[in-house]
N, C-alpha and C. Protein backbone atom coordinates (compact mmCIF):
# COMPACT_ATOMS: atom_id res chain seq x y z
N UNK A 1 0.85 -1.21 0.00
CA UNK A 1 0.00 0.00 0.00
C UNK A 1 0.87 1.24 0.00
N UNK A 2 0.09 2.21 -0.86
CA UNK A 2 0.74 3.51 -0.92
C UNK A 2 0.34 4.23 -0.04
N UNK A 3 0.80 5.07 1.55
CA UNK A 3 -0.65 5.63 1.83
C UNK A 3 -0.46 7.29 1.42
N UNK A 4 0.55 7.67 1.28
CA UNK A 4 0.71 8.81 1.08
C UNK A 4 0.25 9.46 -0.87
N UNK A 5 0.02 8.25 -1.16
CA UNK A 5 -0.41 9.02 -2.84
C UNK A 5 -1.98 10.14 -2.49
N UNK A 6 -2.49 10.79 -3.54
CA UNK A 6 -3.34 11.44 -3.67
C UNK A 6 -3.32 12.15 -4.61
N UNK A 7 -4.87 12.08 -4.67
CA UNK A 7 -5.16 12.26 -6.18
C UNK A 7 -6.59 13.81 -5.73
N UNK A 8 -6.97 14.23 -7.07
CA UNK A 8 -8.00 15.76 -6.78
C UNK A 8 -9.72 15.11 -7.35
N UNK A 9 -10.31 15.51 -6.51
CA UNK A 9 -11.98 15.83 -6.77
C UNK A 9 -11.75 16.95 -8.05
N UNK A 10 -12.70 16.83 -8.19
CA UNK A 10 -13.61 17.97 -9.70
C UNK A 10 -13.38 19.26 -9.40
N UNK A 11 -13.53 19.75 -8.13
CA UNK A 11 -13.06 20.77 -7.87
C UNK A 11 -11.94 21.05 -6.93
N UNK A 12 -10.59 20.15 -7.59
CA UNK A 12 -9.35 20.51 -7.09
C UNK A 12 -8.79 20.36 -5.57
N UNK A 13 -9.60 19.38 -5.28
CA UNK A 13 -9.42 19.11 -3.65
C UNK A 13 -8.49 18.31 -3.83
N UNK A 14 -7.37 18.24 -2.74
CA UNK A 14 -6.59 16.71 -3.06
C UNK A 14 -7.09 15.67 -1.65
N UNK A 15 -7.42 14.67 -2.38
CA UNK A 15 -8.20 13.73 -1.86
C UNK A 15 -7.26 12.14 -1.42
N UNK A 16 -7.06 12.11 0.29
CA UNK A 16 -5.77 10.86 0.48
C UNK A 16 -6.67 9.56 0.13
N UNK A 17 -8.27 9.70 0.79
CA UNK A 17 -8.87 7.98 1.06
C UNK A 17 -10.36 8.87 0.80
N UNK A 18 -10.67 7.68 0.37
CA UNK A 18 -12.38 7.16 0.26
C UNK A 18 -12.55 6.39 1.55
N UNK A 19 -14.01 6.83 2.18
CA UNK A 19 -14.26 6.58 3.15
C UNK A 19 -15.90 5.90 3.21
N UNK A 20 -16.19 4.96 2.70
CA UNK A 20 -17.93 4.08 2.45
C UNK A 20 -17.98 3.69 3.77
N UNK A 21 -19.04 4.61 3.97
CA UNK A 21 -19.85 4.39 5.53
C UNK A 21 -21.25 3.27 5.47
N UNK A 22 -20.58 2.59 6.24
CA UNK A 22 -21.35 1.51 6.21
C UNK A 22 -22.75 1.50 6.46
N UNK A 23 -23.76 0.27 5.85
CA UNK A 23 -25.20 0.70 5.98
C UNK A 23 -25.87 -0.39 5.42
N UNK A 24 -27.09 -0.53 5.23
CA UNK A 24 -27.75 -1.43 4.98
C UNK A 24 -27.69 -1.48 3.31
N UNK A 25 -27.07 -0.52 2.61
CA UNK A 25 -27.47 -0.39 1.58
C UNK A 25 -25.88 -0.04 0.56
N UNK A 26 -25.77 -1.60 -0.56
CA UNK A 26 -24.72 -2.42 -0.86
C UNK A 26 -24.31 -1.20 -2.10
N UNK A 27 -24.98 -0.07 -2.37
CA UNK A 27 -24.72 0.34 -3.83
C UNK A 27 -23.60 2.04 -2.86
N UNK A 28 -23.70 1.91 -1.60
CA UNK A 28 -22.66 2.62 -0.67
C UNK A 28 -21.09 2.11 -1.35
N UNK A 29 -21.02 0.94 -1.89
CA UNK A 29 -19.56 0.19 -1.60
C UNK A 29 -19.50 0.44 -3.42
N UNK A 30 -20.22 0.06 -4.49
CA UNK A 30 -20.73 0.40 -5.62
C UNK A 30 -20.29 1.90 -6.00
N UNK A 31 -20.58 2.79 -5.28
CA UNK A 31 -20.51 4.33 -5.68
C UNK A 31 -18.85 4.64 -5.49
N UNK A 32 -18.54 4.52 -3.99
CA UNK A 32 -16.88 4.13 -3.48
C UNK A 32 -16.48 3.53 -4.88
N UNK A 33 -16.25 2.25 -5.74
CA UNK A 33 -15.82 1.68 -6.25
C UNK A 33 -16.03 2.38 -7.60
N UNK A 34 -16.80 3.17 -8.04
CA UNK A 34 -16.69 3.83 -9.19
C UNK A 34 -15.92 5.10 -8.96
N UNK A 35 -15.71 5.74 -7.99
CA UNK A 35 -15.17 6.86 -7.80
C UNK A 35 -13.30 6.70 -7.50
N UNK A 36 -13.28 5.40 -7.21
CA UNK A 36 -11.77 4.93 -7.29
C UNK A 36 -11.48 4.87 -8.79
N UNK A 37 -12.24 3.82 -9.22
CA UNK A 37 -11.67 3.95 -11.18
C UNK A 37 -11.87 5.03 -11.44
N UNK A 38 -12.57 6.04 -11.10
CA UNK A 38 -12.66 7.71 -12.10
C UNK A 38 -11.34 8.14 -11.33
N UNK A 39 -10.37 7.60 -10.49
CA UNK A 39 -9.45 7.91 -10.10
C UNK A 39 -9.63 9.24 -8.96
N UNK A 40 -10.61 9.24 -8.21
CA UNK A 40 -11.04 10.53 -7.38
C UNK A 40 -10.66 10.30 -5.96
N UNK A 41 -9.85 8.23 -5.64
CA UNK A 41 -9.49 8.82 -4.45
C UNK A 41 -8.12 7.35 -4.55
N UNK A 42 -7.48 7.41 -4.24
CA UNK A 42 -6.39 6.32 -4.82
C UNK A 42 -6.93 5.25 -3.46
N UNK A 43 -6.99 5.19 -2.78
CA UNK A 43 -7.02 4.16 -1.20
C UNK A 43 -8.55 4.46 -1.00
N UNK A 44 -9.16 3.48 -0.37
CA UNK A 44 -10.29 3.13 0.52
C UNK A 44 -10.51 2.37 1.63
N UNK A 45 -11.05 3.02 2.52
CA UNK A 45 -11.85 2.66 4.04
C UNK A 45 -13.11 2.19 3.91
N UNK A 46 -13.21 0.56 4.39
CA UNK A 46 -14.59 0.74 4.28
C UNK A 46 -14.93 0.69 5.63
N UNK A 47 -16.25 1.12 6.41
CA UNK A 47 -16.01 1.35 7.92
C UNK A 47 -17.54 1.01 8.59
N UNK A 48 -17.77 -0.25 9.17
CA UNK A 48 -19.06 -0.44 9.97
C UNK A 48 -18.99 -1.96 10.39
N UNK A 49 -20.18 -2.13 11.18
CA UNK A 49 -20.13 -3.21 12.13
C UNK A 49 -21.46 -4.01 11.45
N UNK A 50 -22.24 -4.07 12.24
CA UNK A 50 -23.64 -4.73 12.32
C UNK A 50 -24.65 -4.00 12.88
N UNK A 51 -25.78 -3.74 12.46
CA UNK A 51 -26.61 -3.64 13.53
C UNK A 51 -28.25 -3.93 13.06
N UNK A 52 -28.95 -4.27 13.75
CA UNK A 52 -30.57 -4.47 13.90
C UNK A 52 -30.93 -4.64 11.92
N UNK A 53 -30.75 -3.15 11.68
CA UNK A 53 -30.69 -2.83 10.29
C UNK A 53 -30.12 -4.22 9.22
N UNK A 54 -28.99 -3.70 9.53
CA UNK A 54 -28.08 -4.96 8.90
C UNK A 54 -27.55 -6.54 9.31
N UNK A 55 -27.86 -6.69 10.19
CA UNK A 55 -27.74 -8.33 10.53
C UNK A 55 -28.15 -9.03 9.94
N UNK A 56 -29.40 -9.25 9.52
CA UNK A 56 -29.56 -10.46 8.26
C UNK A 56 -29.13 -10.02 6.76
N UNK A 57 -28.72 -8.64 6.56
CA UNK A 57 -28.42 -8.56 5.08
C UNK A 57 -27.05 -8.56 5.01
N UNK A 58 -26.27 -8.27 6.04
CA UNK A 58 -24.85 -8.13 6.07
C UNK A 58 -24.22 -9.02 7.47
N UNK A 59 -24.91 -10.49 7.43
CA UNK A 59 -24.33 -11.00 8.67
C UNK A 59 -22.58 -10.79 8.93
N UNK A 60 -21.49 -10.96 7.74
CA UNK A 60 -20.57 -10.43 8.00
C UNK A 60 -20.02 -9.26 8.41
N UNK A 61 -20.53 -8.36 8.56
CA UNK A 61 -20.28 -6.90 8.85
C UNK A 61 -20.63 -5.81 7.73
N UNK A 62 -21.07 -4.66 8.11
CA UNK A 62 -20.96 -4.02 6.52
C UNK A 62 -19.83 -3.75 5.59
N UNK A 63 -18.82 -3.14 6.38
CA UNK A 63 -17.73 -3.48 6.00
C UNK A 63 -16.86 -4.42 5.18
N UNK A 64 -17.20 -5.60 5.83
CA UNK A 64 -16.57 -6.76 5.40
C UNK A 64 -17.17 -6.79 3.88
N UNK A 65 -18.74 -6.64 4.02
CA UNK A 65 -19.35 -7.20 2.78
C UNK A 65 -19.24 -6.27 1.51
N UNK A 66 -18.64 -4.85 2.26
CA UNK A 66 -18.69 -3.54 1.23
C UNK A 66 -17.15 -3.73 1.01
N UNK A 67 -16.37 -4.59 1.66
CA UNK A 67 -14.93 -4.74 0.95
C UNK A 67 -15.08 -6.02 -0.12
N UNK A 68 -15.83 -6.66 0.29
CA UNK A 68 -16.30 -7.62 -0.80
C UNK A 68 -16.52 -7.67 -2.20
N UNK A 69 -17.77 -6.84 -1.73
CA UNK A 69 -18.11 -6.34 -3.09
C UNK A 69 -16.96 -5.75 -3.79
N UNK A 70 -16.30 -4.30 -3.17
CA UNK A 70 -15.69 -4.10 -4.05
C UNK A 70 -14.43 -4.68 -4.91
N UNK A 71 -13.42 -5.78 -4.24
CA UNK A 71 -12.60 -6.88 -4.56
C UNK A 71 -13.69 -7.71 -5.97
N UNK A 72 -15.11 -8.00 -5.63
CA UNK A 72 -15.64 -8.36 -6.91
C UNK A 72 -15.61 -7.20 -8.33
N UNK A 73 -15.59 -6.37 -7.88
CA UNK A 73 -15.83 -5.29 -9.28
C UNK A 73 -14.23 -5.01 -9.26
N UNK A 74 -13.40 -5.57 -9.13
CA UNK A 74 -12.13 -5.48 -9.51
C UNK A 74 -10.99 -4.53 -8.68
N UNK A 75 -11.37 -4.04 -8.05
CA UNK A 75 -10.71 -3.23 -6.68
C UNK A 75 -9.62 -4.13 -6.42
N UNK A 76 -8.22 -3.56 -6.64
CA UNK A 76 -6.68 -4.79 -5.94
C UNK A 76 -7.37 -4.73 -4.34
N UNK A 77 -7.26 -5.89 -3.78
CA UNK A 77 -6.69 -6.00 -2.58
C UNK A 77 -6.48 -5.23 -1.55
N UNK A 78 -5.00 -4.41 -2.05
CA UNK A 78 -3.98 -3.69 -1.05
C UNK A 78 -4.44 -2.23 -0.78
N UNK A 79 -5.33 -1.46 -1.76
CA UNK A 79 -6.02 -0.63 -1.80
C UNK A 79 -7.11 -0.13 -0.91
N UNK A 80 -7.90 -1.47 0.16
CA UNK A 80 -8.65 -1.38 0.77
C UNK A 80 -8.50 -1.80 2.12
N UNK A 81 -8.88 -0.62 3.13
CA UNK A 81 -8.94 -1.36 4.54
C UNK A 81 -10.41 -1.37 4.85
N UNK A 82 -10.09 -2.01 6.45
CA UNK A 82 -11.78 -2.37 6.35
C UNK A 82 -11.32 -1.96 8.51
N UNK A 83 -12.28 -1.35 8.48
CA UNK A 83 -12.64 -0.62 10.12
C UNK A 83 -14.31 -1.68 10.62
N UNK A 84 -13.86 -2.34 11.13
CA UNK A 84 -15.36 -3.17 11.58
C UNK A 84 -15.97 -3.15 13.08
N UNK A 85 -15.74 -1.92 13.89
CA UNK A 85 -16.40 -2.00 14.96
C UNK A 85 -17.79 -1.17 14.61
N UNK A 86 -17.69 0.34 14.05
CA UNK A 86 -18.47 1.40 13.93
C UNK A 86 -19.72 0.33 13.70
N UNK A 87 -20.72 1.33 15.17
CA UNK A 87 -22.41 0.84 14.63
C UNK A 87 -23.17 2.36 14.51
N UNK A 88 -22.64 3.35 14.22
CA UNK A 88 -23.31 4.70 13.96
C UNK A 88 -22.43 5.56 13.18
N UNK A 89 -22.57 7.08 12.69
CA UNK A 89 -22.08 7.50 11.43
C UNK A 89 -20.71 8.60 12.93
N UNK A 90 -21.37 8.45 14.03
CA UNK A 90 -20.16 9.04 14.48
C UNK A 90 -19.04 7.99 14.75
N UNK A 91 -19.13 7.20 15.36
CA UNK A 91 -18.06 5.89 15.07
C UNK A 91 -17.61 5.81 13.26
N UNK A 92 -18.17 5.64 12.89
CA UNK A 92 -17.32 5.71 11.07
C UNK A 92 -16.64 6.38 11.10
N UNK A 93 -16.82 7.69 11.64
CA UNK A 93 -15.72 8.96 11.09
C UNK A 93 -14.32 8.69 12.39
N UNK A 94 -15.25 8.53 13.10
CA UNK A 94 -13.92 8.48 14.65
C UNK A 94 -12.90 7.11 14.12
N UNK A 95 -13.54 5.76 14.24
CA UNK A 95 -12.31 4.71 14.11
C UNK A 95 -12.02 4.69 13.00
N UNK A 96 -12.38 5.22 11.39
CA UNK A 96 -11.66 5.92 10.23
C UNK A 96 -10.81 6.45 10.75
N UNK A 97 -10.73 7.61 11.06
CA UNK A 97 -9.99 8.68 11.71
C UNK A 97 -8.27 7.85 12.95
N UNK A 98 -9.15 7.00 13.38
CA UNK A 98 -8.16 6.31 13.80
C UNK A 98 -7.20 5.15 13.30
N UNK A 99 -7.46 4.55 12.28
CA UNK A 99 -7.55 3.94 12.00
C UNK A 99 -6.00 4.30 10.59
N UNK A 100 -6.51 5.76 10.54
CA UNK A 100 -5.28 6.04 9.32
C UNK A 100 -4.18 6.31 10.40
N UNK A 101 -4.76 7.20 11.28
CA UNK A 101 -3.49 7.90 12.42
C UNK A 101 -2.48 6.95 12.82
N UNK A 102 -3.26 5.44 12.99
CA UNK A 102 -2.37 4.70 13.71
C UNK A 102 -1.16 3.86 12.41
N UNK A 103 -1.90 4.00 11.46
CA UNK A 103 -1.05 3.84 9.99
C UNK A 103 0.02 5.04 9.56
N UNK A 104 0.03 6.14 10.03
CA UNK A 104 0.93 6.98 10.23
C UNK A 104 0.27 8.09 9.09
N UNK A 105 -1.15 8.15 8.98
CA UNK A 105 -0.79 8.81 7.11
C UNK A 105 -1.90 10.46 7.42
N UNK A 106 -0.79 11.15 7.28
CA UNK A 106 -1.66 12.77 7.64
C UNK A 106 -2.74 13.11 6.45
N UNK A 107 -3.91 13.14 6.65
CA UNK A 107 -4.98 13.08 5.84
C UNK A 107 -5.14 14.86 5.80
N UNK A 108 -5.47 15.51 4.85
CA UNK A 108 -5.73 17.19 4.83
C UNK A 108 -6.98 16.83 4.15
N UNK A 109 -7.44 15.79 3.38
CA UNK A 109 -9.00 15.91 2.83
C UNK A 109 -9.27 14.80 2.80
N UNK A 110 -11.24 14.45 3.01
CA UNK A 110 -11.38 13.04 3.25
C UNK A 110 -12.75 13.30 2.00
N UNK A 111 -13.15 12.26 1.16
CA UNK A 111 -14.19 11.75 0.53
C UNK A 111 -15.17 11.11 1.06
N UNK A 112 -16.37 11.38 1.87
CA UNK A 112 -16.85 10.16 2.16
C UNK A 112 -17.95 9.86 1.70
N UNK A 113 -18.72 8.79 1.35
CA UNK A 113 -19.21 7.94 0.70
C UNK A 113 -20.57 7.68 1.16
N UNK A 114 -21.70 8.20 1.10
CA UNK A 114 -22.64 7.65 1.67
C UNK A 114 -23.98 7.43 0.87
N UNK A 115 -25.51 6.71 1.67
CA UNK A 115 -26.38 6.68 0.89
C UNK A 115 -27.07 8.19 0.50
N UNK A 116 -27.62 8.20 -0.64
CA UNK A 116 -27.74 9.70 -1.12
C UNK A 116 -28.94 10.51 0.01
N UNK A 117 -29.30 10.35 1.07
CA UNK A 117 -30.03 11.43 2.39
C UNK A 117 -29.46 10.90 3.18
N UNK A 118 -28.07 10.79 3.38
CA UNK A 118 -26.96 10.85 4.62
C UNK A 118 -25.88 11.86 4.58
N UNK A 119 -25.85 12.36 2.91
CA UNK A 119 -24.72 13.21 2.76
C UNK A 119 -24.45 14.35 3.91
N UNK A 120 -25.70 15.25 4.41
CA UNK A 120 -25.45 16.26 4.89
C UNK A 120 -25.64 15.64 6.37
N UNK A 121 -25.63 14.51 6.55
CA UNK A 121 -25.47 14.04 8.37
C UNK A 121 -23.87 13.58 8.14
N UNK A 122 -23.53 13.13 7.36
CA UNK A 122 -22.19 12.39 7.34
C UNK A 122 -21.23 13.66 6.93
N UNK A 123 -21.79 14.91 6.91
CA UNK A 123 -20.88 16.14 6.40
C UNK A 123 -20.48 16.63 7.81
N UNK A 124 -21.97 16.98 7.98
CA UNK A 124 -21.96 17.46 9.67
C UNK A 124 -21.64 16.60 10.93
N UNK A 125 -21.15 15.53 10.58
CA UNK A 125 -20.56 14.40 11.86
C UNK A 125 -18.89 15.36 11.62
N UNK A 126 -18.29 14.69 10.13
CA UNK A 126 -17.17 14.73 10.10
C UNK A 126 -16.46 16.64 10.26
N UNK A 127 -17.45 17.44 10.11
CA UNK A 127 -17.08 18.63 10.86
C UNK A 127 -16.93 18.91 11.88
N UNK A 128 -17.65 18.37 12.77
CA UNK A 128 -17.70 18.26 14.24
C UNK A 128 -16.27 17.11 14.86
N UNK A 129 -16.34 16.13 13.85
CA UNK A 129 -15.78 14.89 14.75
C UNK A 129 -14.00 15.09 14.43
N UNK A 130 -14.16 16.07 12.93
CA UNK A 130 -12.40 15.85 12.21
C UNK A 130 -12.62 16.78 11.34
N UNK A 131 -12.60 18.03 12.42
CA UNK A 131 -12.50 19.10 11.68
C UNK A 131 -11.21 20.34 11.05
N UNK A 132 -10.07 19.34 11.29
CA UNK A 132 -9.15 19.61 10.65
C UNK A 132 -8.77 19.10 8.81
N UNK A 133 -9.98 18.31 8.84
CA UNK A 133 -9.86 18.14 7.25
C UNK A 133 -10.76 18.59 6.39
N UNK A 134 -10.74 18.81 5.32
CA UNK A 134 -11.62 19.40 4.32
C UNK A 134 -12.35 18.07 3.98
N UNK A 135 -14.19 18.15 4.24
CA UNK A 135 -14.69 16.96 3.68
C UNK A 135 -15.34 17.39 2.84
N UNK A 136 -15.54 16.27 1.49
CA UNK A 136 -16.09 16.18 0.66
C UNK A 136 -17.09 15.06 0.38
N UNK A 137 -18.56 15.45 -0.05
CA UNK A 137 -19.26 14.17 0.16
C UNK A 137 -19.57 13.46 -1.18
N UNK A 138 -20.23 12.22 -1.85
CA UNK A 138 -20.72 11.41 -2.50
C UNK A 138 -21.67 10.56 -2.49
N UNK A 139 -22.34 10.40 -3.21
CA UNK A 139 -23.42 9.48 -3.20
C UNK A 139 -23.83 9.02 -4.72
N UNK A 140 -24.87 7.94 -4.86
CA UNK A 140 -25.56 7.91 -5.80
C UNK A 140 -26.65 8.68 -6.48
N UNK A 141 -26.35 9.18 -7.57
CA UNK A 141 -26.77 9.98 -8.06
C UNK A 141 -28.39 9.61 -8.43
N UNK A 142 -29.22 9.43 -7.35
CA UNK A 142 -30.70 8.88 -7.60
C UNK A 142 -31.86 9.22 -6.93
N UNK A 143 -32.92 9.77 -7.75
CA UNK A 143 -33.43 10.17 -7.26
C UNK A 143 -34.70 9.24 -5.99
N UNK A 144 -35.80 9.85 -5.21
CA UNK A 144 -35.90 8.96 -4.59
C UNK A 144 -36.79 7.54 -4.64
N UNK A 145 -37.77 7.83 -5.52
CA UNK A 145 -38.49 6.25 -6.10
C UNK A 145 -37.30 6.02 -6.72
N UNK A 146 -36.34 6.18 -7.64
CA UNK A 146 -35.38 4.84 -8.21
C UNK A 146 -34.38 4.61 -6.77
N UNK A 147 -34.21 5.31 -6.09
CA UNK A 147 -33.44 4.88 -4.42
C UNK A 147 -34.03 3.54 -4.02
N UNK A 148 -35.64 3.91 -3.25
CA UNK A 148 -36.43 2.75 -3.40
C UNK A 148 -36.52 2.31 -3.56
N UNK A 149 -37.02 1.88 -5.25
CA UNK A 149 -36.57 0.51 -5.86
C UNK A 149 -35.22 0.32 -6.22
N UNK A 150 -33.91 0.49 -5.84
CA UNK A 150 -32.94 0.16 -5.96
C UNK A 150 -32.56 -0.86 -4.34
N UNK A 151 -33.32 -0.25 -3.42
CA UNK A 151 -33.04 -1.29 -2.16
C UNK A 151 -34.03 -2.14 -2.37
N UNK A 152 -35.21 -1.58 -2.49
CA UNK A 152 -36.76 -2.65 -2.52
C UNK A 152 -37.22 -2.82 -1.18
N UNK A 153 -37.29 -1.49 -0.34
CA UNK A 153 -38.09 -1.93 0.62
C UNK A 153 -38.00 -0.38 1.00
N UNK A 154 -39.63 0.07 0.90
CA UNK A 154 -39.96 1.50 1.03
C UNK A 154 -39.78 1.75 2.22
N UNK A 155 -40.39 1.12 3.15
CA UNK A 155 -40.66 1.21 4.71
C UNK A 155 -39.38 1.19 5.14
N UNK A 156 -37.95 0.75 4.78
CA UNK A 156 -37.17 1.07 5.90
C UNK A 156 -36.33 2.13 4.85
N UNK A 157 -36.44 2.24 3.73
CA UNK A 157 -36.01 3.62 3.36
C UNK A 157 -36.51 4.74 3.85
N UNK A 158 -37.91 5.32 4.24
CA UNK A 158 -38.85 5.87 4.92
C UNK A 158 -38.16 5.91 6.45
N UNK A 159 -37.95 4.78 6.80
CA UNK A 159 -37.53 5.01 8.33
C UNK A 159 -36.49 5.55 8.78
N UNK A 160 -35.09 5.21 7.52
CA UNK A 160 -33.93 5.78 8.00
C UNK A 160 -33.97 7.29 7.42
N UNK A 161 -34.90 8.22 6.63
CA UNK A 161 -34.61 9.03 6.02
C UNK A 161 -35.59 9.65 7.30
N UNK A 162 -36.41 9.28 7.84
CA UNK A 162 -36.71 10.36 8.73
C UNK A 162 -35.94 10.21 9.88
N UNK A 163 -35.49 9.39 10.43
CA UNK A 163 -34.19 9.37 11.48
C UNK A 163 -33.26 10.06 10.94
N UNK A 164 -32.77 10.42 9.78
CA UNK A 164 -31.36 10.88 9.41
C UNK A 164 -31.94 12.55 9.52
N UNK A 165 -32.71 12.55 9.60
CA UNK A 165 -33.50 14.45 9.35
C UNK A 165 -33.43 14.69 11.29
N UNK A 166 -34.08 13.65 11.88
CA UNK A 166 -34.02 13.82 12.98
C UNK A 166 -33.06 14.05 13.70
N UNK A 167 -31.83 13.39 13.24
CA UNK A 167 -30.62 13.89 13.87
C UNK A 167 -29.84 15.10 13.66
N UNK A 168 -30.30 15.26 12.42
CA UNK A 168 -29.85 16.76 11.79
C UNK A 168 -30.87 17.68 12.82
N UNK A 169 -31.81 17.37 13.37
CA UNK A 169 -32.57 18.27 13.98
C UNK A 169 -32.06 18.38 15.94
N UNK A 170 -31.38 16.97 15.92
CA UNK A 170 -31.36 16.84 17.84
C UNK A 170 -29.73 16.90 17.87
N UNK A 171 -29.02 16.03 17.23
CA UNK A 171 -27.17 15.99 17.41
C UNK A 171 -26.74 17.21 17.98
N UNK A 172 -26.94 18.40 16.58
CA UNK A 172 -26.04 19.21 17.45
C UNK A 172 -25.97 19.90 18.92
N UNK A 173 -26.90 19.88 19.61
CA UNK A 173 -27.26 20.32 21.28
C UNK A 173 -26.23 18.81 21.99
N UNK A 174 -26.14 17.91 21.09
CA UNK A 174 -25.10 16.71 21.76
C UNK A 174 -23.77 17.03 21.56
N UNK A 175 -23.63 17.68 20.70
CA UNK A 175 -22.30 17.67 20.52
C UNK A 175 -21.76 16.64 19.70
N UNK A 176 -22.77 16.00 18.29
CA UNK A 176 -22.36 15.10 17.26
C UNK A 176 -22.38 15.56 16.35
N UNK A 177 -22.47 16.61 16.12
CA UNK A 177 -22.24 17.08 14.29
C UNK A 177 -22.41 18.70 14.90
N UNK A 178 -22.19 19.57 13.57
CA UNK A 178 -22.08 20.56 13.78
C UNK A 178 -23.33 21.13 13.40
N UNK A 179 -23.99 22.10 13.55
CA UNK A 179 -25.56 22.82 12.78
C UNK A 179 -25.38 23.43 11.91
N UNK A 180 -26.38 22.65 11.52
CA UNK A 180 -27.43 22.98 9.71
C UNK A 180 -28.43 23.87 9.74
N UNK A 181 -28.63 24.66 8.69
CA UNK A 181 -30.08 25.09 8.47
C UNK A 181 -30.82 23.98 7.74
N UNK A 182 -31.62 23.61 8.35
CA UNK A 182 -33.01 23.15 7.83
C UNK A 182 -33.66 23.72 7.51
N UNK A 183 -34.03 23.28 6.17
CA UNK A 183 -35.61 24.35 5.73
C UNK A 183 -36.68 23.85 6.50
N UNK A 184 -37.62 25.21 6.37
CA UNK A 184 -38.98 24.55 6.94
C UNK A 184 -39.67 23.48 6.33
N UNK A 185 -39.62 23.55 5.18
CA UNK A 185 -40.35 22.51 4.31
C UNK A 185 -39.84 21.06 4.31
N UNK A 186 -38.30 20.73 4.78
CA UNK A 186 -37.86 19.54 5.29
C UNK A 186 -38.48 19.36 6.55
N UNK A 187 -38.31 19.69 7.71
CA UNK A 187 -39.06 19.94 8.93
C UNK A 187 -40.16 19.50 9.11
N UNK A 188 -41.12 19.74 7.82
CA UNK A 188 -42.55 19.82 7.96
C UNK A 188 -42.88 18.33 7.24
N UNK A 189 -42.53 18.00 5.89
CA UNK A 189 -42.32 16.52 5.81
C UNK A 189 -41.19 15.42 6.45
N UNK A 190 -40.57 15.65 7.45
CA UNK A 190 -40.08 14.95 9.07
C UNK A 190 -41.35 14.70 9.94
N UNK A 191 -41.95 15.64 9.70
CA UNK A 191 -42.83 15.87 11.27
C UNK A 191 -44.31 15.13 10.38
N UNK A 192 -44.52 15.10 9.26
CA UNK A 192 -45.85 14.47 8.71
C UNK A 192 -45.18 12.71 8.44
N UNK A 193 -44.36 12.26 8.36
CA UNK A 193 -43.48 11.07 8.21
C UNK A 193 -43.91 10.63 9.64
N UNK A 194 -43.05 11.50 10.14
CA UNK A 194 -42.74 10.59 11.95
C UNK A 194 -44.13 10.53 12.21
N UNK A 195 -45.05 11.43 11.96
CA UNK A 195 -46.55 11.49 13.09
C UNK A 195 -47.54 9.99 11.96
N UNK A 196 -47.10 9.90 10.88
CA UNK A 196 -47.62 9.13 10.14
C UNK A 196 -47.29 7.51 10.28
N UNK A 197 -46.33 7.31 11.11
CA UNK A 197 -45.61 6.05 12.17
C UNK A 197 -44.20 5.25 11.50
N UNK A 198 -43.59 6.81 10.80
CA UNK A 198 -42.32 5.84 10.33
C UNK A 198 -41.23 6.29 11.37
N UNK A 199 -41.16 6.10 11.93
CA UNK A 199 -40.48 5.71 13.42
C UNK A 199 -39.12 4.72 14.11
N UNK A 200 -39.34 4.01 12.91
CA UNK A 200 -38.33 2.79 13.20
C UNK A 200 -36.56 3.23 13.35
N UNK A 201 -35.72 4.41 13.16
CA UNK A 201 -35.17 4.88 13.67
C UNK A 201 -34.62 6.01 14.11
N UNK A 202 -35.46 6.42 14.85
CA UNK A 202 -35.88 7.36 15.37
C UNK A 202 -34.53 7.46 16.86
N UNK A 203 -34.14 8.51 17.64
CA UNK A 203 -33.60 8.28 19.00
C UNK A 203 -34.48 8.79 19.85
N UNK A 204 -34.35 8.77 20.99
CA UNK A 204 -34.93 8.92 21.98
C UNK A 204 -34.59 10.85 22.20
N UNK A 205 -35.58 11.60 21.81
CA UNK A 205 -35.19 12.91 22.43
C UNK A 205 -35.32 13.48 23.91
């Protein structure tokens, strides 16, 4: 492994690692893996554990299965590490984060990789959590019925997209991400979602 190569985003960032935050949803490791051949990040992290979500679709870890995949679509080997404790998007960024440090490799910009309504929670973790680097985010470029039918199961797309709004709405008073403006009109379809019983991950406010 090289760890010190790096290569630039579209708009001239120089970019050390790709960082696919792990999740229930396999086209996370897919997007990572196209953005390495467009040559946008030379090395990749893939970074998650298990949880509720993912246990029967990813009994190996997400990680494991998002390093998988990408070794199938032709990804060398030596190119990829794999971080397998993280069970939330602040753990991804933290044992990432640790994970290069203890590899010795000074990161100034990170890529990270997520499903396309995580970008701006996984922006605002890694500002808060590693805010000495310039982040840059990614996703699949889809809108949200082809999202949908790209996982095939509305109800827990529904569930994590109003949990992911929710945290954009409660984190920062925790001290897990940094604050967003929310529009009202996000706000207002959060609050007709959640009262409508998609709930399933939701935190405790």
């Amino acid at each position: 492994m090289e760890p010190h190569r790096t290569t630039c985003t579209a708009d001239g960032t120089v970019v050390e690692f790709a960082v696919g935050l792990g999740s229930h949803d396999l086209g996370v490791a897919d997007v990572t893996v196209e953005l390495y051949r467009r040559g946008m990040a030379p090395l990749i992290v893939f970074t998650g554990a298990t949880s509720p979500t993912t246990r029967d679709r990813m009994p190996r870890g997400e990680a494991v299965h998002y390093r998988e995949r990408a070794l199938e679509g032709g990804v060398p080997e030596e190119v990829v590490l794999v971080e397998t404790r993280a069970r939330n998007t602040g753990e991804n960024v933290r044992f990432s984060r640790e994970l290069l440090a203890e590899r010795g490799v000074d990161v100034s910009s990170v890529l990270l990789v997520s499903k396309p309504y995580e970008e701006r929670r996984a922006y605002a973790t890694a500002r808060r959590l590693w805010p000495e680097v310039k982040v840059v985010c990614a996703s699949a470029p889809l809108a949200l019925g082809a999202y949908v039918e790209s996982v095939g199961d509305a109800r827990l797309v529904l569930d994590m997209l109003v949990g992911a709004v929710q945290r954009l709405i409660v984190y920062p008073a925790r001290g897990f991400m940094i604050e967003q403006e929310i529009p009202g009109t996000v706000v207002a379809a959060y609050e007709r979602l959640r009262d409508a019983g998609f709930t399933g991950r939701l935190v405790p406010e």
